[in-house]
Protein backbone atom coordinates (compact mmCIF):
# COMPACT_ATOMS: atom_id res chain seq x y z
CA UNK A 1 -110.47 -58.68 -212.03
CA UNK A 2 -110.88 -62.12 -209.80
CA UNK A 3 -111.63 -60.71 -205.95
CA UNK A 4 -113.16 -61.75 -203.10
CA UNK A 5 -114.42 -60.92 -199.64
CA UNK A 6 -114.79 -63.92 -196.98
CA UNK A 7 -115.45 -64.58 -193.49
CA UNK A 8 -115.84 -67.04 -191.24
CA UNK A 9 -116.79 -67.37 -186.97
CA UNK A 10 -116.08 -69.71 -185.25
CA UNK A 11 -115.96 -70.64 -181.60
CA UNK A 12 -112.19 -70.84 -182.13
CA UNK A 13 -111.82 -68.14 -184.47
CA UNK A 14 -113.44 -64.95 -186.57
CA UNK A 15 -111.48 -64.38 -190.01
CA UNK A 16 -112.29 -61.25 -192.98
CA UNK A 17 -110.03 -61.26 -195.89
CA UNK A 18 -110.39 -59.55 -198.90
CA UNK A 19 -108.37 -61.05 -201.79
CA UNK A 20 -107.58 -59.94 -205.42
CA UNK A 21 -105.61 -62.12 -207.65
CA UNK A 22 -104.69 -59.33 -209.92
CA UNK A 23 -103.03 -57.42 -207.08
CA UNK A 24 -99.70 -55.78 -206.94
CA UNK A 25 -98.44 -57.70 -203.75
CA UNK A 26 -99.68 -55.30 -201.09
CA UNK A 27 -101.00 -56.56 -197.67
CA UNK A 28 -102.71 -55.97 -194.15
CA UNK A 29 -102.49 -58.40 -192.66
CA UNK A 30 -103.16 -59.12 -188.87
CA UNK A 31 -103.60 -63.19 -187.34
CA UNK A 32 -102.52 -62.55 -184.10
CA UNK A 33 -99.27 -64.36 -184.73
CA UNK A 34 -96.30 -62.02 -185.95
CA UNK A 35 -94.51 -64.68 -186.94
CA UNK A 36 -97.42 -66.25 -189.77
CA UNK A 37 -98.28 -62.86 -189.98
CA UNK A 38 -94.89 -62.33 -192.05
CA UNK A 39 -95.69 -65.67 -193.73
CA UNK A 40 -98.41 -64.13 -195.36
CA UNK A 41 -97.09 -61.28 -196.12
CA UNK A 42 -94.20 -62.71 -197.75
CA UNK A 43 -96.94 -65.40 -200.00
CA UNK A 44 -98.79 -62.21 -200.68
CA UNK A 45 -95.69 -60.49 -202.23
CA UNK A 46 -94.42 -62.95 -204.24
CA UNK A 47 -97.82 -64.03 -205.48
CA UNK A 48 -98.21 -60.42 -206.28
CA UNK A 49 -101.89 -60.75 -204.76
CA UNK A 50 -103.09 -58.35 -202.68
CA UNK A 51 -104.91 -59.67 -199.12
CA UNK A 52 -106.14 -57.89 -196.47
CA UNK A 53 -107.08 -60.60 -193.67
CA UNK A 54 -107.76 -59.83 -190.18
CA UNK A 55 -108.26 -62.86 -187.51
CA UNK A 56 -109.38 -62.98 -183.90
CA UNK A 57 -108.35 -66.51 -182.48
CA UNK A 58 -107.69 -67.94 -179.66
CA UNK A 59 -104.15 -67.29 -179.22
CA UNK A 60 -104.32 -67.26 -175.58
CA UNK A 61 -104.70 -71.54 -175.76
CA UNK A 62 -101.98 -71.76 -178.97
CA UNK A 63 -101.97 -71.10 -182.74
CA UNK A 64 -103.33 -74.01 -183.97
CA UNK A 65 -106.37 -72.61 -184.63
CA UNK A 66 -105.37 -69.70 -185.79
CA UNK A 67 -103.29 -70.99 -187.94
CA UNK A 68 -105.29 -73.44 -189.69
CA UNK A 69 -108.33 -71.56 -189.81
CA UNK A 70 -106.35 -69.11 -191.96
CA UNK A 71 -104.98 -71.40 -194.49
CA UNK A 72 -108.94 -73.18 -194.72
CA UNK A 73 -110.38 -69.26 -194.84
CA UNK A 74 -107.59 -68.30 -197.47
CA UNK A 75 -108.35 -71.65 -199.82
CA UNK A 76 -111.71 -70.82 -199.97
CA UNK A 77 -111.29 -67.31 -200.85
CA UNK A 78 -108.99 -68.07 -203.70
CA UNK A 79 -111.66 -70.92 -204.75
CA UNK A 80 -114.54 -68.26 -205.02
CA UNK A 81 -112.55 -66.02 -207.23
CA UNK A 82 -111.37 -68.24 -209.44
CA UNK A 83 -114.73 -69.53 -210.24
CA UNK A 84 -114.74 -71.88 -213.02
CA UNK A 85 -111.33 -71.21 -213.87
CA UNK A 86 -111.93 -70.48 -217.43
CA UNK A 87 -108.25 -69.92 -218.68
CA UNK A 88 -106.23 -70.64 -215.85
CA UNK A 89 -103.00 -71.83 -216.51
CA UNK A 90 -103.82 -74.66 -213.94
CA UNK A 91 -100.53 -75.60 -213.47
CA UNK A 92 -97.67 -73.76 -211.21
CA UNK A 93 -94.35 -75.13 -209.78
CA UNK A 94 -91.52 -73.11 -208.25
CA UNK A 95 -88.11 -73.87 -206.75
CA UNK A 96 -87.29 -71.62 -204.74
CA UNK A 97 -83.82 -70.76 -202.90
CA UNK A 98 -83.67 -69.36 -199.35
CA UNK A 99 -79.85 -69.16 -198.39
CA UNK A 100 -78.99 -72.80 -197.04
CA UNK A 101 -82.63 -73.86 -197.50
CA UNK A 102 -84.55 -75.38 -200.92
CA UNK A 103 -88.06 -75.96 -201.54
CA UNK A 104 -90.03 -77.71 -204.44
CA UNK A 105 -93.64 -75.91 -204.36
CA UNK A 106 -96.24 -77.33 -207.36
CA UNK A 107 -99.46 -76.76 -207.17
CA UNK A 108 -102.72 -78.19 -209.54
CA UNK A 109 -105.84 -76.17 -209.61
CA UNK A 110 -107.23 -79.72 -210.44
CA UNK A 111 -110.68 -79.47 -208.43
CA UNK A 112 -109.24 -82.50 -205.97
CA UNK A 113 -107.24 -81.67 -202.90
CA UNK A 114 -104.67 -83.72 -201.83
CA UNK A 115 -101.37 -82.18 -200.03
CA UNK A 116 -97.99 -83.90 -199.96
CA UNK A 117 -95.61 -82.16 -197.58
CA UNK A 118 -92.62 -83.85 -197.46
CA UNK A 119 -90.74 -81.59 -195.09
CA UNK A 120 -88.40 -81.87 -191.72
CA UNK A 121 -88.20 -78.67 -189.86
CA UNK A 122 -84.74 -78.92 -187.23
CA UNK A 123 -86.71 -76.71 -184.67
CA UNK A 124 -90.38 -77.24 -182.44
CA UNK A 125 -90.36 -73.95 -182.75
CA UNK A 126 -89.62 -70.34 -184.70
CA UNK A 127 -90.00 -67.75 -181.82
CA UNK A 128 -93.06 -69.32 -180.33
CA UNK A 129 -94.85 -70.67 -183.39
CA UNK A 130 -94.84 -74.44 -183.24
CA UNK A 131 -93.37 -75.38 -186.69
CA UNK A 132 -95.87 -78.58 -187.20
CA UNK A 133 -98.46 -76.00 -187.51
CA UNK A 134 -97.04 -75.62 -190.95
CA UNK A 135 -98.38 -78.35 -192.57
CA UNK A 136 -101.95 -77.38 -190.95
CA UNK A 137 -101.72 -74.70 -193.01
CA UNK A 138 -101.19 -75.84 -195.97
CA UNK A 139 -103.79 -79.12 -195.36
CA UNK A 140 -106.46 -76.81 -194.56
CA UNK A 141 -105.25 -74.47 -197.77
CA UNK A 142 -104.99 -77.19 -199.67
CA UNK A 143 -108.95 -78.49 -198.85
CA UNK A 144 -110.93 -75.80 -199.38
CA UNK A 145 -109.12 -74.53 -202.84
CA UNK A 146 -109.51 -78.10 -204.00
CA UNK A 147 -106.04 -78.16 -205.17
CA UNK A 148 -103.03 -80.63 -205.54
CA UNK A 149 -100.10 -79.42 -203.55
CA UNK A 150 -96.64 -80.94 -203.22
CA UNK A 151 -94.12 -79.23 -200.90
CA UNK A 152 -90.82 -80.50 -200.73
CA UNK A 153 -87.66 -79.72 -198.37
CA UNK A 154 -84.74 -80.42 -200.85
CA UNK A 155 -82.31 -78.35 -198.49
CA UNK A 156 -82.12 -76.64 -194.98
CA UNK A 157 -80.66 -76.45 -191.70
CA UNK A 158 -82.81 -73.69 -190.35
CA UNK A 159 -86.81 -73.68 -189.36
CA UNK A 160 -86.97 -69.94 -190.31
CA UNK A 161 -85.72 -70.15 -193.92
CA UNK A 162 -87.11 -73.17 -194.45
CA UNK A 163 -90.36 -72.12 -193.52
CA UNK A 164 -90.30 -68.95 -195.39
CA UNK A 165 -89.15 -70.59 -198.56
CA UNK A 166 -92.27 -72.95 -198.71
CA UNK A 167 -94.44 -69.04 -198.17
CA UNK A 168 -92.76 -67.85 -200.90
CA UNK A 169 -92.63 -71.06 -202.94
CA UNK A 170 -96.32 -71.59 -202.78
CA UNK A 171 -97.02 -67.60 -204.08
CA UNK A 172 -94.97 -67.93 -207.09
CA UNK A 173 -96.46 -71.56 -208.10
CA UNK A 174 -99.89 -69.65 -207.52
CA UNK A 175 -99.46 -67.00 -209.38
CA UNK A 176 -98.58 -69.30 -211.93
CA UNK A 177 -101.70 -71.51 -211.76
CA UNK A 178 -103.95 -68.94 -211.21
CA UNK A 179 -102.42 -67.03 -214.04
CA UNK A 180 -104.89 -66.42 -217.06
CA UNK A 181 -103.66 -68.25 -220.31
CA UNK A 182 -104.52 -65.81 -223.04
CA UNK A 183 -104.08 -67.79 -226.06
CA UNK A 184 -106.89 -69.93 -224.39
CA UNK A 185 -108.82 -67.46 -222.30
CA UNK A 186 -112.25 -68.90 -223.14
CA UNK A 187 -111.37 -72.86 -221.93
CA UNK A 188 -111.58 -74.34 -218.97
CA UNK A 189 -108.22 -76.64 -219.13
CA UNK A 190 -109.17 -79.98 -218.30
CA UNK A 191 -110.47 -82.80 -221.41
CA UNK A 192 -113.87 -83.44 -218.96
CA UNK A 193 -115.01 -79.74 -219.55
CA UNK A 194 -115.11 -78.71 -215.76
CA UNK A 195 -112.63 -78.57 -212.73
C-alpha cells in the first residue's frame, strides 16, 4: 500500500496530512476554509484516496496561503508515495460533467511540472473564497508532484460547478495515473528508465 504522512510550518501556515493512494475515498479534512475544505473532500472521493489533512493558516489576512500551501503540501505527499513509480499507469485524463459546466482534467506523472489551466471563472468569488486562488492550487500541486497538468473549462456559467468539476476532474485522472499497471508492475514507464 503507497501512504504517506507530511508536514510542513511555515510562518504562513502549519499543514499534517496523511495520504493513502489505495484508500476507499474517506476524508478529514480541516483548512480553515469550508469552501476548499469540500474541494478536497470531493478530489478525495472521486480519487478514492483517503486524506486526512489538517491546516492552521492565516485565514484572518485571506486564503491565499492557505490555499496554496495545501495544494504544494498535497503534491509532495502524493510524490513520496509514489516513489519511483514502478508500474504506474502514468497517464490519467477525465472529462468530467457538472450540470451546465465541463472540464478536461489530464494529468502526466512525467517527473516535470508544468500546469496549463485554461479556465474563466464568471465570479471573484464562491462564498468568500477568491476563485483565482484556484489555479494556486493547482500550480503549487502541480510543482511539488512533478507532474504535467492540463485543466480545461470546455463549459460553465457558474464558479461553483465549475470549480468543483476541475476537484473532481483532477481525482479521477489521478486515480488513473497513479493506478498500478499489472501486466507491467515491475517497470517504471518511461524509455529513459527513471521519472
Amino acid at each position: 500500500m503507497r501512504e504517506t504522512e507530511y508536514s510542513r510550518r511555515t510562518s504562513e501556515t502549519n499543514i499534517s496530512l496523511t495520504l493513502v493512494i489505495e484508500g476507499s475515498g474517506k476524508y478529514d479534512i480541516h483548512s480553515g476554509c469550508g469552501f476548499l475544505d469540500h474541494m478536497l473532500e470531493l478530489f478525495t472521493r472521486h480519487g478514492r484516496f483517503d486524506l486526512k489533512l489538517t491546516c492552521e493558516g492565516d485565514t484572518q489576512v485571506d486564503y491565499h496561503h492557505t490555499t496554496e500551501d495545501i495544494g504544494i503540501c498535497l503534491g509532495e505527499a502524493f510524490a513520496r508515495a509514489l516513489g519511483e513509480k514502478r508500474g504506474i499507469s502514468r497517464y490519467g485524463s477525465m472529462l468530467l460533467p457538472m450540470d451546465e459546466a465541463l472540464i478536461l482534467c489530464a494529468v502526466d506523472l512525467s517527473g516535470r511540472d508544468l500546469l496549463i489551466y485554461d479556465a474563466v471563472l464568471p465570479t471573484a468569488k464562491v462564498g468568500d473564497f477568491d476563485t483565482e486562488l484556484v489555479e494556486d492550487f493547482m500550480l503549487g500541486f502541480s510543482r511539488t508532484l512533478r507532474a504535467t497538468i492540463h485543466i480545461r473549462q470546455i463549459s460553465g456559467k457558474n464558479s461553483h460547478h465549475i470549480i468543483e468539476a476541475m476537484f473532481k476532474a483532477l481525482g479521477h485522472a489521478m486515480k488513473g495515473a497513479a493506478a498500478i499497471d499489472p501486466e507491467f508492475a515491475e517497470e517504471i514507464p518511461s524509455t529513459k528508465g527513471i521519472l
